[in-house]
Protein backbone atom coordinates (compact mmCIF):
# COMPACT_ATOMS: atom_id res chain seq x y z
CA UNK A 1 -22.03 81.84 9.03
CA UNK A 2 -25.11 84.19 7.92
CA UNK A 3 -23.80 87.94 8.00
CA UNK A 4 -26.37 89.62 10.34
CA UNK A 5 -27.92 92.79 9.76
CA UNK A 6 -28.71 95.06 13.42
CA UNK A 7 -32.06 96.62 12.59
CA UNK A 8 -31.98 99.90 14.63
CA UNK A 9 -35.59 100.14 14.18
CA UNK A 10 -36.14 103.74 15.96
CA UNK A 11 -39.32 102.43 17.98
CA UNK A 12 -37.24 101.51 20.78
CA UNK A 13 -34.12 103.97 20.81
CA UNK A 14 -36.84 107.29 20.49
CA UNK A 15 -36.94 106.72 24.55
CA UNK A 16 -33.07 106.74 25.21
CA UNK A 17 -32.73 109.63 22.67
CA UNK A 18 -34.94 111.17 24.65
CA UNK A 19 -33.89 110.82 28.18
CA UNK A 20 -30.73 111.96 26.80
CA UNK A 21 -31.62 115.15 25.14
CA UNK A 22 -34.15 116.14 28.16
CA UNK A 23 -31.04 115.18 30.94
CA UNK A 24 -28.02 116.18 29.53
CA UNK A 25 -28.80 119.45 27.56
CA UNK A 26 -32.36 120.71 27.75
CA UNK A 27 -32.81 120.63 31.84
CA UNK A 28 -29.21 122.01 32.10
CA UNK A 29 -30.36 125.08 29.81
CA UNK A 30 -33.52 125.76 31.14
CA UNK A 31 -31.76 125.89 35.11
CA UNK A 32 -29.39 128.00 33.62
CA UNK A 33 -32.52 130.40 32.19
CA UNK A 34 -34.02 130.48 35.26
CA UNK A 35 -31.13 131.42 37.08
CA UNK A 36 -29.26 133.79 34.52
CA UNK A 37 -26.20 131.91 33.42
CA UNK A 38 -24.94 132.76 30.33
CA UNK A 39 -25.72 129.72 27.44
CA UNK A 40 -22.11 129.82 26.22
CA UNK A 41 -20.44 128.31 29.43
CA UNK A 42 -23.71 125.65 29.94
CA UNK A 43 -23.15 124.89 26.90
CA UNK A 44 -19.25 124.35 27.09
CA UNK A 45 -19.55 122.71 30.59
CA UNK A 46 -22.09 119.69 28.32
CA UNK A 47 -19.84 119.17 25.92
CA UNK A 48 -16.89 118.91 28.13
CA UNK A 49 -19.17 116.30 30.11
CA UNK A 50 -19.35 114.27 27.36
CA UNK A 51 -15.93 114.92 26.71
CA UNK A 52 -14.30 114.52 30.36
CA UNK A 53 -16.99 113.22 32.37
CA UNK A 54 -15.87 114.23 35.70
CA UNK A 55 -12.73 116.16 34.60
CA UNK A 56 -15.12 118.99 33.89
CA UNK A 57 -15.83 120.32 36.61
CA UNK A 58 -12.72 122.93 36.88
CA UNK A 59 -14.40 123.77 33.30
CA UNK A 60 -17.32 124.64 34.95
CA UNK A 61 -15.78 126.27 37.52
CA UNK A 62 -13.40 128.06 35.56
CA UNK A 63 -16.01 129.71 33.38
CA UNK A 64 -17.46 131.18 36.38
CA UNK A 65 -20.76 129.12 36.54
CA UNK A 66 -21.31 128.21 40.47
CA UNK A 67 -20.41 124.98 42.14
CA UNK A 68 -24.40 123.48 42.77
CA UNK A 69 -25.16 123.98 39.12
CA UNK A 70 -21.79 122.23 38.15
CA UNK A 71 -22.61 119.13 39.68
CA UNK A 72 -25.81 119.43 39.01
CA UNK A 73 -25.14 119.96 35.57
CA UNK A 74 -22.58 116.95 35.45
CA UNK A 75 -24.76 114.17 36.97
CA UNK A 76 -27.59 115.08 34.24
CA UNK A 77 -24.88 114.35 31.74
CA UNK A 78 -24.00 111.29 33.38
CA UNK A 79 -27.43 110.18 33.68
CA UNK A 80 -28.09 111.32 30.50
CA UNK A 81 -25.95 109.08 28.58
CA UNK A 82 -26.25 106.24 31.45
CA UNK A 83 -29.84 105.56 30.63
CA UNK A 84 -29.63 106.04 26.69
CA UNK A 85 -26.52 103.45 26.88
CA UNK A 86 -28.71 100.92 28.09
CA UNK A 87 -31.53 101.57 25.82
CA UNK A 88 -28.99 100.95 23.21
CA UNK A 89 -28.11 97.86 24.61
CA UNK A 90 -31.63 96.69 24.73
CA UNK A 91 -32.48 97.76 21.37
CA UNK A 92 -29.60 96.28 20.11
CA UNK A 93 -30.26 92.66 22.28
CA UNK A 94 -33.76 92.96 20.66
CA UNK A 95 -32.62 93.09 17.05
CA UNK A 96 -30.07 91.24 17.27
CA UNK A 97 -29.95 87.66 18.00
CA UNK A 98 -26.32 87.30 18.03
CA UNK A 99 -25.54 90.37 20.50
CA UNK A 100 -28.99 88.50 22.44
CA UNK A 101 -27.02 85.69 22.02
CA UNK A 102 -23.72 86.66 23.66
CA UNK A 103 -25.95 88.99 26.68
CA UNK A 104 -27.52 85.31 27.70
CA UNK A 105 -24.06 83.61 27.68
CA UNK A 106 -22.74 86.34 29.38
CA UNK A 107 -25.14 86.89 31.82
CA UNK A 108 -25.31 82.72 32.62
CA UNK A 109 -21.46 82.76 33.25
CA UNK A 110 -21.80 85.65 35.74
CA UNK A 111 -24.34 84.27 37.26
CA UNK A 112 -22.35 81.03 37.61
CA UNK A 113 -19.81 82.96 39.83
CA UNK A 114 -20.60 83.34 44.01
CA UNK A 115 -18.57 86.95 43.81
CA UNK A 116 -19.70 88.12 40.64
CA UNK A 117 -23.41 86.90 41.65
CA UNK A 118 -22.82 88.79 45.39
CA UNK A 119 -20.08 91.66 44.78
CA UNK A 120 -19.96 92.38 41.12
CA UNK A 121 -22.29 95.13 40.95
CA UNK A 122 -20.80 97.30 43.78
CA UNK A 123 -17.77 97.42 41.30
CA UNK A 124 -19.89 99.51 38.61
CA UNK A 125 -18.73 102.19 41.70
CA UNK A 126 -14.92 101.86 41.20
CA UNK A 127 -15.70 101.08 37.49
CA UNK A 128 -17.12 104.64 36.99
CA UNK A 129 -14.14 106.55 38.83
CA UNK A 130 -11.51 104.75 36.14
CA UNK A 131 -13.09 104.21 32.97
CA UNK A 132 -15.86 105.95 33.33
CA UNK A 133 -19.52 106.17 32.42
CA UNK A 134 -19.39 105.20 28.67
CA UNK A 135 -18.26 101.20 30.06
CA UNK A 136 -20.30 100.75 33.24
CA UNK A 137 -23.48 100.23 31.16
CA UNK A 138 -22.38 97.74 28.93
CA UNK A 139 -20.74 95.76 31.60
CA UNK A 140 -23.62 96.06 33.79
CA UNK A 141 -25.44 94.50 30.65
CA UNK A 142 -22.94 91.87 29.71
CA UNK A 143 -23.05 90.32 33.11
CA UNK A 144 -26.85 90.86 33.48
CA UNK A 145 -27.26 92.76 36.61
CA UNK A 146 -30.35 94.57 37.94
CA UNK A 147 -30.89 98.01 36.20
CA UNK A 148 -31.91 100.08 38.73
CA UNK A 149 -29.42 98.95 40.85
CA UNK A 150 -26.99 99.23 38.26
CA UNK A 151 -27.89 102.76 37.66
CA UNK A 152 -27.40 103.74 41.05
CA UNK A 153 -24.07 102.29 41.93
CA UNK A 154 -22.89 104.44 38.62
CA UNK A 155 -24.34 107.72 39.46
CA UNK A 156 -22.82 106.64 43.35
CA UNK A 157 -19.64 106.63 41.98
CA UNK A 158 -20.02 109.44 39.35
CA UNK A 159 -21.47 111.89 42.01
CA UNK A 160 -18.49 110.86 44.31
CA UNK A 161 -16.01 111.46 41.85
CA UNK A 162 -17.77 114.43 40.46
CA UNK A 163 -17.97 116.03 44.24
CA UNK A 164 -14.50 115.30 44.86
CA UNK A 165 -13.33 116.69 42.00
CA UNK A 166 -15.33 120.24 42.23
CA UNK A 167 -13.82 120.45 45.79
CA UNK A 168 -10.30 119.70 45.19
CA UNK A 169 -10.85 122.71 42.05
CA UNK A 170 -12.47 124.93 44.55
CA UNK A 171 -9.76 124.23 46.77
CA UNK A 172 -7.17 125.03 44.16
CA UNK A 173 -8.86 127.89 43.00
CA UNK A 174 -9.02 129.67 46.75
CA UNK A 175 -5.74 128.66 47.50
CA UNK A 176 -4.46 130.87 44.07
CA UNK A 177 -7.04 133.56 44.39
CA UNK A 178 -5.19 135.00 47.59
């Protein structure tokens, strides 16, 4: 078996960089200029993002930036990495003909199954409440569904999670605040 080297040739990663840097920090920052929130809890709230996903809302919350630009701030994250996870896995399925390989076999043996063909995307939703946003892209890749669609069931799910999460920490928060 020839040992196979993954050229990461930056030509085609550049654009997921990218979308990652302008989504999960820069647009964050500059909403939080324009609206006079201090750069040490934006900043915290990112990391814990990438940390957490979800979970970080009460971090937001608890650093006393407001609700909107909490969830705002975590579904920029989530896009964020999202869309640089599957520029990944195309540069990677581009320079690699062994993980291009293993995407086509994949993808034929989804395809080969009425559920999976019909149902399987919808359960990128449920997918992103468990195990979050770091394995929806990948999956969505290995079993070679539609992007965009792809995309949106994630953020669907994220945004879900992410609202119910802020509100049961709001909740919490009023119900100790007296």
């Amino acid at each position: 078996m020839e040992d196979e080297t993954v050229s990461l040739h930056p030509g085609h990663i550049w654009p997921g960089i990218a979308e990652l840097l302008v989504l999960a920090v820069i647009l964050p920052v500059a909403v939080a200029f324009v609206f006079g929130y201090s750069p040490p809890p934006v900043l915290a709230l990112i990391a814990s993002t990438l940390v957490i996903e979800y979970g970080a809302a009460p971090v937001g919350l608890g650093l006393g930036l407001p609700w909107p630009f909490v969830l705002f701030t975590l579904c920029c994250v989530a896009l964020g990495v999202t869309l640089f996870l599957f520029s990944a896995i195309d540069t990677l399925g581009e320079r690699s003909e062994r993980v291009r390989n293993f995407l086509q076999r994949s993808a034929e043996k989804g395809r080969k199954s009425r559920i999976l063909t019909k149902y399987g995307i919808y359960g990128l939703v449920p997918c992103v409440i468990t195990l979050g946003f770091y394995i929806c892209p990948p999956v969505a890749g290995v079993f070679g569904w539609k992007r965009n669609l792809s995309i949106l069931m994630i953020m669907a799910g994220y945004t879900g999670a992410a609202i119910a999460t802020t509100l049961l920490t709001l909740g919490i928060f009023n119900a100790f605040s007296g």
